[in-house]
Protein backbone atom coordinates (compact mmCIF):
# COMPACT_ATOMS: atom_id res chain seq x y z
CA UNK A 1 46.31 155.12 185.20
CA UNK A 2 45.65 151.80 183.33
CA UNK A 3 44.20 153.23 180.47
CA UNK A 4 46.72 155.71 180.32
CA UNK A 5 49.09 152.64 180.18
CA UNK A 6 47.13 150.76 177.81
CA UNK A 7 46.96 154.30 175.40
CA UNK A 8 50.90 154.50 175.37
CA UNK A 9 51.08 150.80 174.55
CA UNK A 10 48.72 151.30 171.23
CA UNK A 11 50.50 153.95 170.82
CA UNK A 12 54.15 152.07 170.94
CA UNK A 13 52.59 149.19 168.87
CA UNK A 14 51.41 151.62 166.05
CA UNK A 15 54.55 153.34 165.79
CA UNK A 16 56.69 149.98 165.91
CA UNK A 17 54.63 148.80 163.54
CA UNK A 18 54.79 151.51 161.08
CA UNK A 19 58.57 151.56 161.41
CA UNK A 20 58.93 147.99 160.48
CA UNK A 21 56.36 147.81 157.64
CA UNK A 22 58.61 148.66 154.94
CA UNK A 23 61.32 145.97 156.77
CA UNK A 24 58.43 143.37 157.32
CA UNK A 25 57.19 143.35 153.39
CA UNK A 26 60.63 143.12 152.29
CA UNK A 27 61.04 140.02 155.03
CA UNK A 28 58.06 138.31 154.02
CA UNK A 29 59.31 138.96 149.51
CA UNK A 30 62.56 137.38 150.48
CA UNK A 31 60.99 134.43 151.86
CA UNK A 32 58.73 134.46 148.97
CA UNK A 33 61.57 134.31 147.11
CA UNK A 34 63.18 131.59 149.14
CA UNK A 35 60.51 129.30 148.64
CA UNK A 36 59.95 129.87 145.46
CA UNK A 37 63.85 128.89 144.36
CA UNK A 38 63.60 125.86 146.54
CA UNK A 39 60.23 124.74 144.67
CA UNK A 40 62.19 125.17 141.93
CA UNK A 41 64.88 122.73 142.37
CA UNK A 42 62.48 119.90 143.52
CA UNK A 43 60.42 120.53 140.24
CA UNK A 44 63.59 120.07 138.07
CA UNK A 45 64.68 117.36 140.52
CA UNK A 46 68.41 118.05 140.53
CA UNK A 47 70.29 119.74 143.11
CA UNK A 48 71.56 122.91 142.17
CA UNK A 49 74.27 124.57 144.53
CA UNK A 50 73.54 128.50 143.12
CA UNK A 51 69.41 127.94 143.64
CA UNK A 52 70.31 126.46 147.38
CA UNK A 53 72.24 128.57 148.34
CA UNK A 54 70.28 131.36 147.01
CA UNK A 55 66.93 129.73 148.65
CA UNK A 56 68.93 129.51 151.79
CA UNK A 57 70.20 132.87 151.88
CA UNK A 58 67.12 134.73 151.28
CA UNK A 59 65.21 132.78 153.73
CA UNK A 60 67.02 133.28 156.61
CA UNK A 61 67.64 136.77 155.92
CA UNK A 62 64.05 137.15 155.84
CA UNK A 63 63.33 135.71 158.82
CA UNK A 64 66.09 137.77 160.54
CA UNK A 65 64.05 140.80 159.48
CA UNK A 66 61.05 139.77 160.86
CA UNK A 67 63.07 138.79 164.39
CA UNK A 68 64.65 142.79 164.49
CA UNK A 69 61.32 144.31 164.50
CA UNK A 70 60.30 146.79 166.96
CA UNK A 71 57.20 144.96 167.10
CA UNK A 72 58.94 140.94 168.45
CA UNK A 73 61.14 143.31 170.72
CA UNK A 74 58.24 144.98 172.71
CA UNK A 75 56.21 141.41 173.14
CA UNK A 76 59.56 139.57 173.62
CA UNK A 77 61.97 142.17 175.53
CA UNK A 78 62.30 140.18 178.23
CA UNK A 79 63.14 137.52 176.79
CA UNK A 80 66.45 135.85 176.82
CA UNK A 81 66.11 133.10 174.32
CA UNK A 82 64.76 135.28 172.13
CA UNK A 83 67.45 137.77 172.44
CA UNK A 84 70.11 134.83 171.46
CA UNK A 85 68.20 133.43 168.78
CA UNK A 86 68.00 136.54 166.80
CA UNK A 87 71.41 137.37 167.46
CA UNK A 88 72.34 133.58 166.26
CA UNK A 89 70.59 133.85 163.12
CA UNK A 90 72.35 137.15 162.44
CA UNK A 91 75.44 135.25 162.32
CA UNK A 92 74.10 132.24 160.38
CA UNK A 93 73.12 134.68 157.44
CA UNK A 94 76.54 134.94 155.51
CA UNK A 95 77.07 131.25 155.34
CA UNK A 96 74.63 130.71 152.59
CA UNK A 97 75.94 134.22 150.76
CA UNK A 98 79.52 133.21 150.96
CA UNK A 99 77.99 129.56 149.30
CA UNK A 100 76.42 131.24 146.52
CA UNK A 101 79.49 133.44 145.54
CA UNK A 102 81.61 130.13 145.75
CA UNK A 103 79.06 128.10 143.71
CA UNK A 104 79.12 131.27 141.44
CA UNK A 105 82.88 131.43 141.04
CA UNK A 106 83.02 134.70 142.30
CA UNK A 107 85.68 133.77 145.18
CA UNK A 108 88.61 132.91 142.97
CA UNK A 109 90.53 129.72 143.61
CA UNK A 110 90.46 129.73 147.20
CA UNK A 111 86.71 130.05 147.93
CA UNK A 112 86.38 126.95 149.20
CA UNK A 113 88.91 127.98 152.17
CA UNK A 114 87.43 131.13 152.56
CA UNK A 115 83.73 129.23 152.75
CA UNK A 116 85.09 126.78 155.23
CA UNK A 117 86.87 129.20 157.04
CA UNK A 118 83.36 131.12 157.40
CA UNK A 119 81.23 128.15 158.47
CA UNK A 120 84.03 127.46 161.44
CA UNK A 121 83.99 131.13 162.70
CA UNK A 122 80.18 131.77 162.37
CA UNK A 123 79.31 128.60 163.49
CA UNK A 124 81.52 129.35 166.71
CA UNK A 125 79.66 132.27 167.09
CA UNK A 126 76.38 131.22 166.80
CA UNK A 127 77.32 128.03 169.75
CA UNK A 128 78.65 131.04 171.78
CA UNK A 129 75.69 132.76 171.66
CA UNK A 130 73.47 130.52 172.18
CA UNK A 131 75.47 128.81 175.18
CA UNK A 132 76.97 132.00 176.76
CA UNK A 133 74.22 134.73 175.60
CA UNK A 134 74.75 137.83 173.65
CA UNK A 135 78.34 139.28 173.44
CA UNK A 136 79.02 142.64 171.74
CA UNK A 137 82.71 141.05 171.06
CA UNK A 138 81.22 138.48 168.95
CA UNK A 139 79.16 141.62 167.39
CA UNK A 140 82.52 142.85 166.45
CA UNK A 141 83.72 139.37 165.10
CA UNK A 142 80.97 139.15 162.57
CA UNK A 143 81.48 142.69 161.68
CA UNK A 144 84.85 142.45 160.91
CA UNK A 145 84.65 138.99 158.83
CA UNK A 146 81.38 140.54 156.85
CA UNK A 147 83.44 143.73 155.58
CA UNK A 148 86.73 142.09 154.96
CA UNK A 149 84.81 138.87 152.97
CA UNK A 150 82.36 142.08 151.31
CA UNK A 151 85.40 143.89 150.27
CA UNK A 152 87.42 140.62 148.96
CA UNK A 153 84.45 139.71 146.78
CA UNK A 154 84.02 142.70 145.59
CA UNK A 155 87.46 142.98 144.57
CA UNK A 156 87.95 140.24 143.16
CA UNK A 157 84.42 140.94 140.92
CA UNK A 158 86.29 143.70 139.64
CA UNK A 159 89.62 141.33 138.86
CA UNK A 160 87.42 138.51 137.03
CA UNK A 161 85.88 138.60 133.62
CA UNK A 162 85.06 142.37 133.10
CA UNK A 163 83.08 141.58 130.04
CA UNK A 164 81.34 139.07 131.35
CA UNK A 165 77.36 139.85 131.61
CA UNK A 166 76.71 137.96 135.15
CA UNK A 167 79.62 140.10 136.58
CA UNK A 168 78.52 143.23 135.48
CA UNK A 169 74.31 142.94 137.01
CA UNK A 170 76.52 140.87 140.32
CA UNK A 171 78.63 144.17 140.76
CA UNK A 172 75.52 146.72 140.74
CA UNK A 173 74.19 144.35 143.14
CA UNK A 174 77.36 143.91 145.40
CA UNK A 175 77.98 147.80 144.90
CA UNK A 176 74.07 148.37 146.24
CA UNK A 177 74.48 145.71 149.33
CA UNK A 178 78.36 146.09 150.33
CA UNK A 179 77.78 149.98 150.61
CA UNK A 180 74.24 149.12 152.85
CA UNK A 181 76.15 146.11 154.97
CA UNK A 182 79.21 148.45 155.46
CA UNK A 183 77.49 151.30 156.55
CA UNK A 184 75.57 149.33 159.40
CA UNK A 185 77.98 147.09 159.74
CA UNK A 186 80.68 149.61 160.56
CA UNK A 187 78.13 152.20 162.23
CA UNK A 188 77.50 149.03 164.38
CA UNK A 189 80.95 149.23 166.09
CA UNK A 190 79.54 152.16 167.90
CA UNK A 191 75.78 152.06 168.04
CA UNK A 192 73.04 150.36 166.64
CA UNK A 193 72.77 150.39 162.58
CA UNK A 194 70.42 152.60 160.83
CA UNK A 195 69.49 149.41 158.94
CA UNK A 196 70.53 150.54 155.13
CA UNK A 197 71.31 146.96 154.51
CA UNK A 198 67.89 145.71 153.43
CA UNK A 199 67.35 147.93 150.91
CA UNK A 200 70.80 146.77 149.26
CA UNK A 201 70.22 143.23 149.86
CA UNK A 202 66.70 143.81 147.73
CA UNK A 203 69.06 144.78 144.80
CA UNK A 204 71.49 142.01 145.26
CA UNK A 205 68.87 139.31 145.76
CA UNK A 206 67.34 140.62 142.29
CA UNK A 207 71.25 140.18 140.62
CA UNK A 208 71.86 137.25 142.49
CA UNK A 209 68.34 135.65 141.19
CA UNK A 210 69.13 136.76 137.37
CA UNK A 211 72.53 135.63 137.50
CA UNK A 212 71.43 132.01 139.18
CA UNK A 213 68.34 131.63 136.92
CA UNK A 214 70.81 132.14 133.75
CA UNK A 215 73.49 130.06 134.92
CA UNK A 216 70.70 127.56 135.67
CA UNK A 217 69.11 127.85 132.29
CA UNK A 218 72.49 127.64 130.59
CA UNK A 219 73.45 124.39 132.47
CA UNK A 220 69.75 123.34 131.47
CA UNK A 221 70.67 123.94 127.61
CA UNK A 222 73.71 122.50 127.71
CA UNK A 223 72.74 119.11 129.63
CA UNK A 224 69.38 119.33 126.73
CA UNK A 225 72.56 119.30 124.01
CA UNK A 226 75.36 116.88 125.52
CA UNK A 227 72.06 114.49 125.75
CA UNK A 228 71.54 114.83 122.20
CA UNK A 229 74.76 113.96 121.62
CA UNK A 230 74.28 111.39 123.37
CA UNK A 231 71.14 109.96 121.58
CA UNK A 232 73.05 110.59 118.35
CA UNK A 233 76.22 108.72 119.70
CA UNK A 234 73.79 105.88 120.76
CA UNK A 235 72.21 105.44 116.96
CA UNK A 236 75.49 105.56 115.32
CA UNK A 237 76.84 102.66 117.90
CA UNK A 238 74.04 100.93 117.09
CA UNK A 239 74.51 100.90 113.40
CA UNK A 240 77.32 99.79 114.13
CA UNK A 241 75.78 96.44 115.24
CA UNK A 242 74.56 94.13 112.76
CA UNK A 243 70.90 94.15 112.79
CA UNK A 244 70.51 90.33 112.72
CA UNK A 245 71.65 86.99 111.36
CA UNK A 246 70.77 86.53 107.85
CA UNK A 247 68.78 83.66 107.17
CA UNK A 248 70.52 80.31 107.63
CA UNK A 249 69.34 76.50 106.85
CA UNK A 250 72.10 75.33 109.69
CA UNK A 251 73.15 78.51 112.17
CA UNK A 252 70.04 80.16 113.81
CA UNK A 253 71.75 83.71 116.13
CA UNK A 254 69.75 86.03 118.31
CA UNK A 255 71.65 89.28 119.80
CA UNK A 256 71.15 91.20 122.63
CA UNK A 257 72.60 94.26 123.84
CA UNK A 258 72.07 96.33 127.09
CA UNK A 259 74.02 99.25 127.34
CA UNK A 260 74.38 100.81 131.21
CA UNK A 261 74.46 103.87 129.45
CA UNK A 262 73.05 105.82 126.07
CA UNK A 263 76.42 104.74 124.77
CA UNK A 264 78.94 101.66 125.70
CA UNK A 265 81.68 99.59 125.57
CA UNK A 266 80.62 96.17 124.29
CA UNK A 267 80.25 95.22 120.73
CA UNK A 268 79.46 92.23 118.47
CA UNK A 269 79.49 91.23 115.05
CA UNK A 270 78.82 88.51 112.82
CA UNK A 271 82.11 88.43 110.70
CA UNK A 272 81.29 85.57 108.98
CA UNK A 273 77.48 84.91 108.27
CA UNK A 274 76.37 82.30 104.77
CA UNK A 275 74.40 79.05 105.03
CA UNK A 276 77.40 76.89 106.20
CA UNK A 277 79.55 79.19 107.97
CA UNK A 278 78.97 81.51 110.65
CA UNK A 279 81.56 83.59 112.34
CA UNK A 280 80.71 85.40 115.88
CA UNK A 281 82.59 88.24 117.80
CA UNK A 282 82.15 89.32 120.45
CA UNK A 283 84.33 92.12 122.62
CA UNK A 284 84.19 93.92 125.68
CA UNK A 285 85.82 97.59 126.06
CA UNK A 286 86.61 98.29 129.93
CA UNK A 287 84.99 101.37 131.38
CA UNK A 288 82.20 102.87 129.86
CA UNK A 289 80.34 105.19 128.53
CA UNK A 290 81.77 107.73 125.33
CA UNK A 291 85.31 106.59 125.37
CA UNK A 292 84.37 103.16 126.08
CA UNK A 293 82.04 103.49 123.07
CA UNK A 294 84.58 105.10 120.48
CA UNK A 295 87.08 102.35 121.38
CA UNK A 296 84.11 99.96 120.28
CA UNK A 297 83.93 101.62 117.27
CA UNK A 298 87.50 101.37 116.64
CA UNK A 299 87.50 97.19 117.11
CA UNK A 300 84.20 97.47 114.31
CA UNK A 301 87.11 98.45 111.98
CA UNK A 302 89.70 96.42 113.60
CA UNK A 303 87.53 93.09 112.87
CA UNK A 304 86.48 94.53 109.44
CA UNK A 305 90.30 94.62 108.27
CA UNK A 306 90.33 90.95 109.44
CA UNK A 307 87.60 89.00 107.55
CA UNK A 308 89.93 87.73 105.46
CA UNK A 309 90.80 85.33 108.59
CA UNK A 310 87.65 84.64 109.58
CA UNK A 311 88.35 80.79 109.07
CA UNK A 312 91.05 81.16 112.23
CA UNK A 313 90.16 82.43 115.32
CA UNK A 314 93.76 83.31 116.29
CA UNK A 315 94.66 84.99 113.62
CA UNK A 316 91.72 86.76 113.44
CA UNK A 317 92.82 88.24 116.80
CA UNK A 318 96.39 88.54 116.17
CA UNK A 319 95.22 91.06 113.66
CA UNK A 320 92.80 93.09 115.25
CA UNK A 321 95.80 93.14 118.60
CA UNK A 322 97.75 94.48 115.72
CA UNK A 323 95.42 96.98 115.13
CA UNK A 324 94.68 98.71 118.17
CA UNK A 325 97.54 98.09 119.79
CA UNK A 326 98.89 101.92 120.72
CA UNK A 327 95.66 103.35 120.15
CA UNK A 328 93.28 102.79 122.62
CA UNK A 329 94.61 105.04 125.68
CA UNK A 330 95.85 102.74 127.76
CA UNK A 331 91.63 100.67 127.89
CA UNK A 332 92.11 97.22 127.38
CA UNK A 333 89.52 95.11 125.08
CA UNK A 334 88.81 91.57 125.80
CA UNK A 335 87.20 89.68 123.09
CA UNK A 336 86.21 86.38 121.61
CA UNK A 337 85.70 84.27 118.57
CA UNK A 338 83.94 81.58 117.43
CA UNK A 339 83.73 80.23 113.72
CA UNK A 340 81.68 77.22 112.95
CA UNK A 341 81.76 75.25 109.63
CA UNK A 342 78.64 72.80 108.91
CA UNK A 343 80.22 71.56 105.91
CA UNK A 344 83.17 70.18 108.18
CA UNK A 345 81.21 70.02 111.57
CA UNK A 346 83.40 71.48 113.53
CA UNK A 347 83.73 75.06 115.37
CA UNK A 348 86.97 76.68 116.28
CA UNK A 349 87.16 79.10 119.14
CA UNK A 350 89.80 81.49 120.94
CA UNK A 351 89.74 84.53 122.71
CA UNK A 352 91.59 87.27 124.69
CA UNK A 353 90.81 87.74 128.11
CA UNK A 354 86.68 86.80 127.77
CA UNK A 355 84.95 84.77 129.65
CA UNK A 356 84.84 81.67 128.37
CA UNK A 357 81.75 80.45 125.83
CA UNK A 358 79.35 77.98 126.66
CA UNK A 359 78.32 75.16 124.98
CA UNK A 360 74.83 73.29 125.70
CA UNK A 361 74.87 69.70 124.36
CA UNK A 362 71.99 67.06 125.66
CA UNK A 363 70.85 69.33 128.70
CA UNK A 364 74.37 70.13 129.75
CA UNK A 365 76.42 73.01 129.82
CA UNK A 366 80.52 72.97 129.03
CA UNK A 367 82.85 75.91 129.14
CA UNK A 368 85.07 76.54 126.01
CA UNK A 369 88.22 77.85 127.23
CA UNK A 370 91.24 78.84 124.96
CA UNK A 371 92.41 82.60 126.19
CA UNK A 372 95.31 84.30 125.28
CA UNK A 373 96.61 88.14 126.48
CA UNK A 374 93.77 91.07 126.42
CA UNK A 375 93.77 92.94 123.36
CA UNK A 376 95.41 96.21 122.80
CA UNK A 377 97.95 95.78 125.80
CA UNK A 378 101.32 93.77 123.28
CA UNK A 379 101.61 93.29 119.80
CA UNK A 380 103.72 90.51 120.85
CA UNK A 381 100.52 88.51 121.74
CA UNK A 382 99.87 85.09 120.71
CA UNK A 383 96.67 83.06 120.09
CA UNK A 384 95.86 79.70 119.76
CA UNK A 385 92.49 77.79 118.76
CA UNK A 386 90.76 75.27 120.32
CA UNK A 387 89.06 73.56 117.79
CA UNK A 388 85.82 70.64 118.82
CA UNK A 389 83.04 69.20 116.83
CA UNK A 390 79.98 70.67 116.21
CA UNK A 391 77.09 68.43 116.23
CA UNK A 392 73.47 68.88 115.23
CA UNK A 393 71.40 70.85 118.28
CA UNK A 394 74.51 72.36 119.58
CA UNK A 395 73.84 75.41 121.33
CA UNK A 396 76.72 78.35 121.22
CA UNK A 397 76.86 80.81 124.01
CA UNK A 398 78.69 84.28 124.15
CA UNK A 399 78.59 87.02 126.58
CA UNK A 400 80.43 89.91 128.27
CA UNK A 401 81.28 89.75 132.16
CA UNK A 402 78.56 92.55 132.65
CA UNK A 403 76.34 89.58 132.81
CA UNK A 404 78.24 87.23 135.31
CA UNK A 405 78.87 89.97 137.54
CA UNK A 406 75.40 91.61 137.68
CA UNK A 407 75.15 92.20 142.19
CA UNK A 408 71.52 91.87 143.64
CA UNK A 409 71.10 93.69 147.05
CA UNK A 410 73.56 91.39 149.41
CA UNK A 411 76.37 92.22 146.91
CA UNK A 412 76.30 88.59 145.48
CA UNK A 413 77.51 87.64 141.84
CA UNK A 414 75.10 86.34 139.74
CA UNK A 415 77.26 84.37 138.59
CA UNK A 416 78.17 81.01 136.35
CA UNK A 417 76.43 78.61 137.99
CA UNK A 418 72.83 80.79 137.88
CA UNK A 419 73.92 81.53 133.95
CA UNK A 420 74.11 77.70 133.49
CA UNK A 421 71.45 77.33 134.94
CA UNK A 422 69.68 79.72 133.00
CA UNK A 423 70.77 78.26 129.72
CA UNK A 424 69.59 74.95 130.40
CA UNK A 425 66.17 75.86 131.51
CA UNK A 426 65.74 77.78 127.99
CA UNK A 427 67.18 74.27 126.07
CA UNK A 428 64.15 73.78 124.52
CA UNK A 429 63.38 77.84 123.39
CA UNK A 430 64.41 79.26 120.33
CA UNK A 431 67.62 81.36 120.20
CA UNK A 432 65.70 85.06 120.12
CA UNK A 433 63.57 83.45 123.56
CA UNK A 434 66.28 81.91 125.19
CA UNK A 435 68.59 85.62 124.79
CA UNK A 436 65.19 87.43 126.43
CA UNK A 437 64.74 84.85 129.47
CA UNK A 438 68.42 84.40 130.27
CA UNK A 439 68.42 88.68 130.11
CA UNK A 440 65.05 89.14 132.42
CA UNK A 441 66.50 86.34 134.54
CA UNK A 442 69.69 88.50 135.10
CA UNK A 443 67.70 91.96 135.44
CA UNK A 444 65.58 90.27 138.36
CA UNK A 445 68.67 89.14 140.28
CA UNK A 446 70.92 92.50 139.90
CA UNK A 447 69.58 95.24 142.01
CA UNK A 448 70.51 97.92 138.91
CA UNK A 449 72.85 97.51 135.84
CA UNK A 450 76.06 97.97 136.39
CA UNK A 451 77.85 97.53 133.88
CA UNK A 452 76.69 96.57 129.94
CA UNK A 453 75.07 93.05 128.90
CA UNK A 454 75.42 91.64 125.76
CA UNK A 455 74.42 87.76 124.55
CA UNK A 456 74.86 85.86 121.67
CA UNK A 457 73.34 82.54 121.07
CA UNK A 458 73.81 80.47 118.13
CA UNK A 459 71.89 76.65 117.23
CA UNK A 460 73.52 74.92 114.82
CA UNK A 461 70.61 72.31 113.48
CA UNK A 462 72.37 70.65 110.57
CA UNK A 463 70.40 71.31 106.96
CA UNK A 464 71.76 67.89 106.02
């Protein structure tokens, strides 16, 4: 009697077993699949909804292949947490289809309710299950929310983009698997499914892996060209820049310029620049990035128009307010100017809305304060100068906020007192050595950049 027991159990095993092969290689290539999508996205490092998704979806429809087989049901009929888990990740499967088809577009403006909507009743359904056990009513839920979500998508496949490539291989792969899940889906309302579905899933995983590999490739090719547009953008701002101060017997100027990103919002210029004048800009577009950066460009040409005032700060301002007033979309520009004259000894200064320059005379540090209105808001905007004498190892500082306002890890400014600080440590460097210190100084304190640097220092040293 035993063996005859043992016989019809080989014999139950075998036939399980060659029922399910077909289902069990096709469970095992989705996961392959799955894993292989998710590998994917960590080699390329960037999260990509359609690959997700995609990952997601076949994976857990694999493994729900490999939890129907005849095989799990002999060695686990009775069971009960078995029985629920299955049935659980049954309903867990469309979450990550409906995903992809939002991610893909193919949902139409309201995809996002429809995917929410989904996740609420599926998720309901799976906390049912596995708290109240198996329930052919929420069988008939699932059902009913497959087809009508199937049918929707389909449509609306069919309404979208009709020459569009990735629609046409989605619909022979939506055709394939909506014909499959309807048929067991529906046949499942009255007895168990003859299990069509896989083989249509097979063909829509294939469409949904072309369409998300081309998307992804596309989005690939355009990020590889916006960031060459990018790099371009970043050479032209820098030619922008003057390259350095020309050689001077009384002015000695080192520039530095640390842009948050390939392209910015800060600028700087020597508008003046001779062995017994200098004249030094300096200007700070808010926001950043490209339209931060073609504002920049547009005070280069606002302060070019102007060198013929380059003797007086305000009205080198007044003019370049004129300027861009009424074209700079509504971004503000704060700026400020310094022009010193070693034939007179003397340096005149004003500015719109900057922080105020430094000056480093005998180890200590004063603030130069003369501001008037931000740029580019009135062309009503006045300017005055504050004018002071300019004596031999004067040091001249000018810099954007980016630097005062660098945050380390407790949120803290860096601040004016650490940039005074700064400067007179550097008192006895040169110009181009001071600029790098006072920099690596702020770069150690600021947990990341935030926002652009830029720094001008100028000696004056007196040739007489």
């Amino acid at each position: 009697m035993y063996l005859l027991n043992s016989q019809l159990t080989a014999s139950e095993v075998l036939r399980a077993y060659h029922h399910d092969e077909p289902l069990l290689f096709l469970g095992a290539a989705f996961i392959t699949i799955a894993i292989v999508s998710a590998a994917f996205c960590v080699i390329r490092r960037r999260f990509d909804p359609l690959l997700v998704n995609l990952a997601l979806f076949a994976y857990i429809y694999g493994q729900r292949l490999r939890l129907d087989s005849e095989i799990l049901r002999i060695g686990m009929s009775h069971s009960e947490f078995f029985l629920r888990l299955r049935t659980s990740i049954g309903y867990l499967v469309p979450l990550p289809a409906f995903g992809f088809f939002e991610a893909a577009g193919f949902m139409g403006r309201r995809g996002k309710i429809v995917v929410i909507a989904s996740i609420v009743i599926f998720l309901s359904l799976i906390v049912g299950t596995l708290l109240f056990g198996y329930d052919r009513a929420f069988d008939n839920i699932n059902n009913s929310v497959v087809i009508i979500t199937l049918l929707a998508i389909m449509i609306q496949s069919f309404r979208q983009a009709p020459g569009d490539r990735d629609f046409r291989v989605l619909r022979i792969g939506l055709l394939c698997f909506v014909a499959g899940a309807l048929c067991d889906n529906i046949v499942g309302f009255y007895r168990p499914p003859p299990r069509v579905e896989p083989y249509g899933f097979a063909i829509l995983l294939a469409s949904l892996g072309y369409v998300a590999a081309r998307r992804s490739l596309q989005r690939d090719h355009k990020l590889a060209e916006i960031q060459n547009e990018l790099d371009l953008a970043r050479r032209i701002q820098l030619s922008i820049l003057p390259a350095r101060f020309p050689d001077s017997a009384d002015f000695r100027v080192a520039a530095r310029y640390l842009p948050m990103t390939s392209v910015a919002g800060d600028f700087y210029d020597f508008v003046l620049a001779d062995s017994a004048q200098a004249g030094l800009l300096i200007a700070d577009v808010s926001g950043h990035g490209v339209p931060a950066a073609l504002i920049a460009s547009m005070v280069k040409m606002a302060a070019t128009s102007q060198r013929a005032n380059a003797a007086d700060p305000q009205k080198l301002l007044a003019g370049m307010n004129a300027a861009l007033c009424g074209n700079t979309q509504n971004q503000f520009v704060t700026a400020a100017y310094v022009y010193l004259d070693a034939e007179k000894q003397e340096f005149r200064y004003s500015a719109a809305g900057h922080p105020p320059m430094l000056l480093l005379r005998d180890g200590r540090v004063v603030e130069i304060s003369e501001n008037g209105l931000i740029l580019a808001v009135a062309e009503s905007a006045k300017f005055s100068n504050a004018v002071h004498p300019l004596l031999p190892g004067d040091r001249l500082v000018l810099y954007t906020d980016g630097i005062l306002e660098a945050m380390d890890a407790r949120r803290e400014f860096f601040g004016e007192e650490a940039l005074h600080a700064a400067l007179r440590s550097t008192a006895r460097l040169s110009p181009s050595d001071a600029a790098d210190r006072v920099l690596s100084n702020v770069q150690q304190w600021a947990e990341s950049q935030d926002d652009d640097l830029t720094l001008l220092i100028c000696d004056y040293r007196s040739a007489l």
